[in-house]
C-alpha atoms as a PDB file:
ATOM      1  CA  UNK A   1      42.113 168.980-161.327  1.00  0.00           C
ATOM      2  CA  UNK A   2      43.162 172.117-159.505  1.00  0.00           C
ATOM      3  CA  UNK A   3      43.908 170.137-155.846  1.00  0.00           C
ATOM      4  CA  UNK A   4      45.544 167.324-158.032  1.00  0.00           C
ATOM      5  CA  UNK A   5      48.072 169.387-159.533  1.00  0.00           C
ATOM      6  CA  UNK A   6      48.608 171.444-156.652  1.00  0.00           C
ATOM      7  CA  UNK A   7      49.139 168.129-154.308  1.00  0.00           C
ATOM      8  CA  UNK A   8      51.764 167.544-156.981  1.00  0.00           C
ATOM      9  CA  UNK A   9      53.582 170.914-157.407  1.00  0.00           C
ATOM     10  CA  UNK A  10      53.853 170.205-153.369  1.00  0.00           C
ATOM     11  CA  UNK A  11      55.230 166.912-153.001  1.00  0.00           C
ATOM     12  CA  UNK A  12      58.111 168.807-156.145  1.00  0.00           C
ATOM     13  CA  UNK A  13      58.776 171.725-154.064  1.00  0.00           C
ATOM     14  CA  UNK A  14      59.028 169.659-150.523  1.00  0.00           C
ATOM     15  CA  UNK A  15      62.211 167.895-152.233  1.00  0.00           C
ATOM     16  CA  UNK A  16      63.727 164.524-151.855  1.00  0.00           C
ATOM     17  CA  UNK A  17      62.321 162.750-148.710  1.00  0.00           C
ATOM     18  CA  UNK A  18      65.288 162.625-145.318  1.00  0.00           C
ATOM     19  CA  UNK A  19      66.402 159.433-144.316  1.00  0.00           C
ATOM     20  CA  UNK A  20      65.606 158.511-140.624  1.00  0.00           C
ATOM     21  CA  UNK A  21      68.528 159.153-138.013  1.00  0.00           C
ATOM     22  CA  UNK A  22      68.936 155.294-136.921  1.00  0.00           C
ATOM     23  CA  UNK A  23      71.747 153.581-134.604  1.00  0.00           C
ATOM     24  CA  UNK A  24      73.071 149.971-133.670  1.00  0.00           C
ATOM     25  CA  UNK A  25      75.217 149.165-131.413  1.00  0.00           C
ATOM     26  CA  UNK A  26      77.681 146.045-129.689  1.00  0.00           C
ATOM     27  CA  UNK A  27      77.331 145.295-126.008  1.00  0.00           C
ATOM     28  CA  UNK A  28      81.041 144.577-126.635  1.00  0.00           C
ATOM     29  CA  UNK A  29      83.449 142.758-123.779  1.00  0.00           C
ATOM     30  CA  UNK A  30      81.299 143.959-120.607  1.00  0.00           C
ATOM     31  CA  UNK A  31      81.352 141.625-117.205  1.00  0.00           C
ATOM     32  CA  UNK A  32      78.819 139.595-117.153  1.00  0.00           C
ATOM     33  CA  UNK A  33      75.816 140.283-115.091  1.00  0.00           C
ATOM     34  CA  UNK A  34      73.224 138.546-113.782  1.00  0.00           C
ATOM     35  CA  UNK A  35      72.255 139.839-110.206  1.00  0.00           C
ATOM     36  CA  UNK A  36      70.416 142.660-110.599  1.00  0.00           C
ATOM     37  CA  UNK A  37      73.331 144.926-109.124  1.00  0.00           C
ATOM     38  CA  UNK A  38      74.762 146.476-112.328  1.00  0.00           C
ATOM     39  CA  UNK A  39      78.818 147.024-113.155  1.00  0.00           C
ATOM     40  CA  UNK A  40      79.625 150.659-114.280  1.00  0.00           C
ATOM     41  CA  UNK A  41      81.221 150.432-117.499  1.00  0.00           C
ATOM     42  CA  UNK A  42      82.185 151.946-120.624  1.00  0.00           C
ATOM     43  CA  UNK A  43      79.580 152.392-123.376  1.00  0.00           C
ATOM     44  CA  UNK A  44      78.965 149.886-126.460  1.00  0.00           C
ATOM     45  CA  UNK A  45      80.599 150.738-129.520  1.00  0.00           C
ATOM     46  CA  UNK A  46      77.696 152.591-131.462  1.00  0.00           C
ATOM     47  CA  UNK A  47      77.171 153.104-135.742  1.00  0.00           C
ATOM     48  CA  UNK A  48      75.144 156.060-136.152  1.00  0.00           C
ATOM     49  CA  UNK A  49      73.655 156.362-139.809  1.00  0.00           C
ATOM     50  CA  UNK A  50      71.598 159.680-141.691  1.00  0.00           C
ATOM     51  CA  UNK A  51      72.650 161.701-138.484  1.00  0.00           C
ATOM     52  CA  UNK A  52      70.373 164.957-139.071  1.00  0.00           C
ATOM     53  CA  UNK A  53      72.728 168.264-140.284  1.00  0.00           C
ATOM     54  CA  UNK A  54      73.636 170.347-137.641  1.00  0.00           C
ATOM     55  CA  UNK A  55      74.013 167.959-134.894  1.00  0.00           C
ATOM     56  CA  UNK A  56      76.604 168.884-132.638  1.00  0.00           C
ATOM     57  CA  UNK A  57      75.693 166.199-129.688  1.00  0.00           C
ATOM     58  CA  UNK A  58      74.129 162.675-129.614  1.00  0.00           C
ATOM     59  CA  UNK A  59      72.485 161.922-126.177  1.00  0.00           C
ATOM     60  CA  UNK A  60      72.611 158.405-125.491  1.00  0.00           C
ATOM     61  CA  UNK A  61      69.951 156.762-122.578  1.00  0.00           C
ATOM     62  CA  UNK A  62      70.098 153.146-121.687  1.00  0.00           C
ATOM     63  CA  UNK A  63      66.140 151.589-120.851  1.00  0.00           C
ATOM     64  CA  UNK A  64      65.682 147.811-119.518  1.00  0.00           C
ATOM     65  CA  UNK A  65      62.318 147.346-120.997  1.00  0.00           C
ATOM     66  CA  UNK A  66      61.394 144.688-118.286  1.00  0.00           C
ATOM     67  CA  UNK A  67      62.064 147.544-115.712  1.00  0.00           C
ATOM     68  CA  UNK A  68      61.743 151.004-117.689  1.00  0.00           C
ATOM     69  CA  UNK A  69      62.048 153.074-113.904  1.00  0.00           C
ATOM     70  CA  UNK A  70      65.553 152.027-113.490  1.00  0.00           C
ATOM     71  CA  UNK A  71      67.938 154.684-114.308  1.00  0.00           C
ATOM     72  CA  UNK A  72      70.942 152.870-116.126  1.00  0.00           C
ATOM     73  CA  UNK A  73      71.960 156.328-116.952  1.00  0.00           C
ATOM     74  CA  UNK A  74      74.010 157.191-120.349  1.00  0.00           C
ATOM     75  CA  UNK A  75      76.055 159.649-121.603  1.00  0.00           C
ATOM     76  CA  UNK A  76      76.598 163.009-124.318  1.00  0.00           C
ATOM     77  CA  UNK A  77      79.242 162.268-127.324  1.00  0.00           C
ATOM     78  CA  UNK A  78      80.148 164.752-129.560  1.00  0.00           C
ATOM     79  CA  UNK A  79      79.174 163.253-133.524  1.00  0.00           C
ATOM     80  CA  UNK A  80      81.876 161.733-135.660  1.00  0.00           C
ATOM     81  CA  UNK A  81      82.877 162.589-138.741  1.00  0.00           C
ATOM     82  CA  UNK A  82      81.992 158.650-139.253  1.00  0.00           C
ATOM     83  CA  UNK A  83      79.256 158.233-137.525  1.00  0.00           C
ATOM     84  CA  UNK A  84      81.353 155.566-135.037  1.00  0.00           C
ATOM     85  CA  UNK A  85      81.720 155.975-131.716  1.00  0.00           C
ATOM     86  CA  UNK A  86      83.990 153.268-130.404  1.00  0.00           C
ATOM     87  CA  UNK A  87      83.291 151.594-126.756  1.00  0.00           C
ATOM     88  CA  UNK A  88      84.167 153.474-123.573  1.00  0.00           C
ATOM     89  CA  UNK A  89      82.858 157.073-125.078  1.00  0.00           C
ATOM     90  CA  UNK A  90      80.743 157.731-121.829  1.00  0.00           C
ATOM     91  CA  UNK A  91      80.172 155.584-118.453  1.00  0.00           C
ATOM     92  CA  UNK A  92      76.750 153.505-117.462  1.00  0.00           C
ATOM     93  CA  UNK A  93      75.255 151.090-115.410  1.00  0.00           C
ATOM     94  CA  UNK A  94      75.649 147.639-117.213  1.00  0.00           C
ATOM     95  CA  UNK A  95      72.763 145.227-117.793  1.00  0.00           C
ATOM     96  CA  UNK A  96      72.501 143.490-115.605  1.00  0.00           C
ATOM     97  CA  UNK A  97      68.833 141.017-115.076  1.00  0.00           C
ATOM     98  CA  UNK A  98      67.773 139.610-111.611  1.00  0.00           C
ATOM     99  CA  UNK A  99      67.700 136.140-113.643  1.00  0.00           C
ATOM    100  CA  UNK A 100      66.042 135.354-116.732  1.00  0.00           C
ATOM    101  CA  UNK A 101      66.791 137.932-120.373  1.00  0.00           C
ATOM    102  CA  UNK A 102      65.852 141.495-120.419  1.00  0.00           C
ATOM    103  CA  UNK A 103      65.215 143.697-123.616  1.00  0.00           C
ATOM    104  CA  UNK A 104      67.503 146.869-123.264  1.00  0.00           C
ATOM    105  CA  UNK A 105      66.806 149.621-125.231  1.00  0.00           C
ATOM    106  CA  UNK A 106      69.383 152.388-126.006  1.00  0.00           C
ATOM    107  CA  UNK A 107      67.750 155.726-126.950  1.00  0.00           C
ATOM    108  CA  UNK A 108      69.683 158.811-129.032  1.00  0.00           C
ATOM    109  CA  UNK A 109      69.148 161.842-129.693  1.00  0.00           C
ATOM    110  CA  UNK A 110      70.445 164.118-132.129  1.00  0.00           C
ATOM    111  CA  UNK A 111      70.708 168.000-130.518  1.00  0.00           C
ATOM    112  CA  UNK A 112      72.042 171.114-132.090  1.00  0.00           C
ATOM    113  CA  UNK A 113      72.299 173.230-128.664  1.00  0.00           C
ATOM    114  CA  UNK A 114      69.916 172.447-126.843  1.00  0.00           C
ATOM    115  CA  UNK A 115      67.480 171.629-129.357  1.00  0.00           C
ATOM    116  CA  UNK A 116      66.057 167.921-130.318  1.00  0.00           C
ATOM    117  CA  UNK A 117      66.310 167.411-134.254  1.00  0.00           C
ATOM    118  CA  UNK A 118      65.776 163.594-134.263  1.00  0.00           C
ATOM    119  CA  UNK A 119      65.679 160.232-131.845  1.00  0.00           C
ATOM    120  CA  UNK A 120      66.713 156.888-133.261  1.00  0.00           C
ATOM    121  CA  UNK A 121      66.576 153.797-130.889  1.00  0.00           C
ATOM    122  CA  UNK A 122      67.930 149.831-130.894  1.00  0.00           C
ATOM    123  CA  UNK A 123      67.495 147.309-128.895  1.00  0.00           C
ATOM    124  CA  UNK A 124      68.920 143.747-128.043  1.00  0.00           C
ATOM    125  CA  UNK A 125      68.533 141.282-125.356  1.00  0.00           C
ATOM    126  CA  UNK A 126      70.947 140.848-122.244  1.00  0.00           C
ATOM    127  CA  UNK A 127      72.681 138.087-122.013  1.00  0.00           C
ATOM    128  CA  UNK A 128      72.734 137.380-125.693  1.00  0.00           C
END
């Protein structure tokens, strides 16, 4: 009885559960690429949702899944009051697959300083 109620009394005190930092995003109007030699370009336009209190930055990093040691680089924004960031914030190399679809994966992450307080990441396939 004693460890039930005290498992309760914890779960009161810990308080409402945080939503998870998450983000989408829109390739938007980019050249298209197919030849393995990316186009620098502005960023998608990104929707950032339950961005964690006390974020001053959002560190954005582009992945192709199919290669993950390419460096398509990304960029630092600081957050919205609406949690949109509209395209063209920061410069990167496009997608851009020798042939066939690759699964790019953009990774952010909420910093206060220096400090990490949360990653969200989406990801989409290029060309759509």
């Amino acid at each position: 009885m004693r460890i039930l109620l005290a498992a309760v009394l914890g779960l009161m005190l810990a308080g409402p559960a945080l939503a998870e930092f998450r983000i989408s995003f829109d390739w938007g109007d980019i050249p298209d690429c197919r030849t393995g030699n990316p186009n620098r370009v502005g960023s998608p336009a990104f929707v950032l949702a339950d961005v964690p209190e006390g974020t001053t930055v959002i560190e954005f990093r582009l992945k192709d899944l199919n290669v993950p040691g390419y460096n398509h680089g990304g960029g630092k924004v600081e957050v919205g009051q609406d949690g949109r960031l509209p395209f063209g914030v920061f410069k990167y190399k496009s997608p851009c697959p020798p042939g066939g679809v690759h699964t790019y994966e953009w990774t952010a992450t909420a910093k206060a300083g220096r400090k990490a307080l949360a990653t969200a990441k989406a990801s989409r396939v290029y060309p759509q």
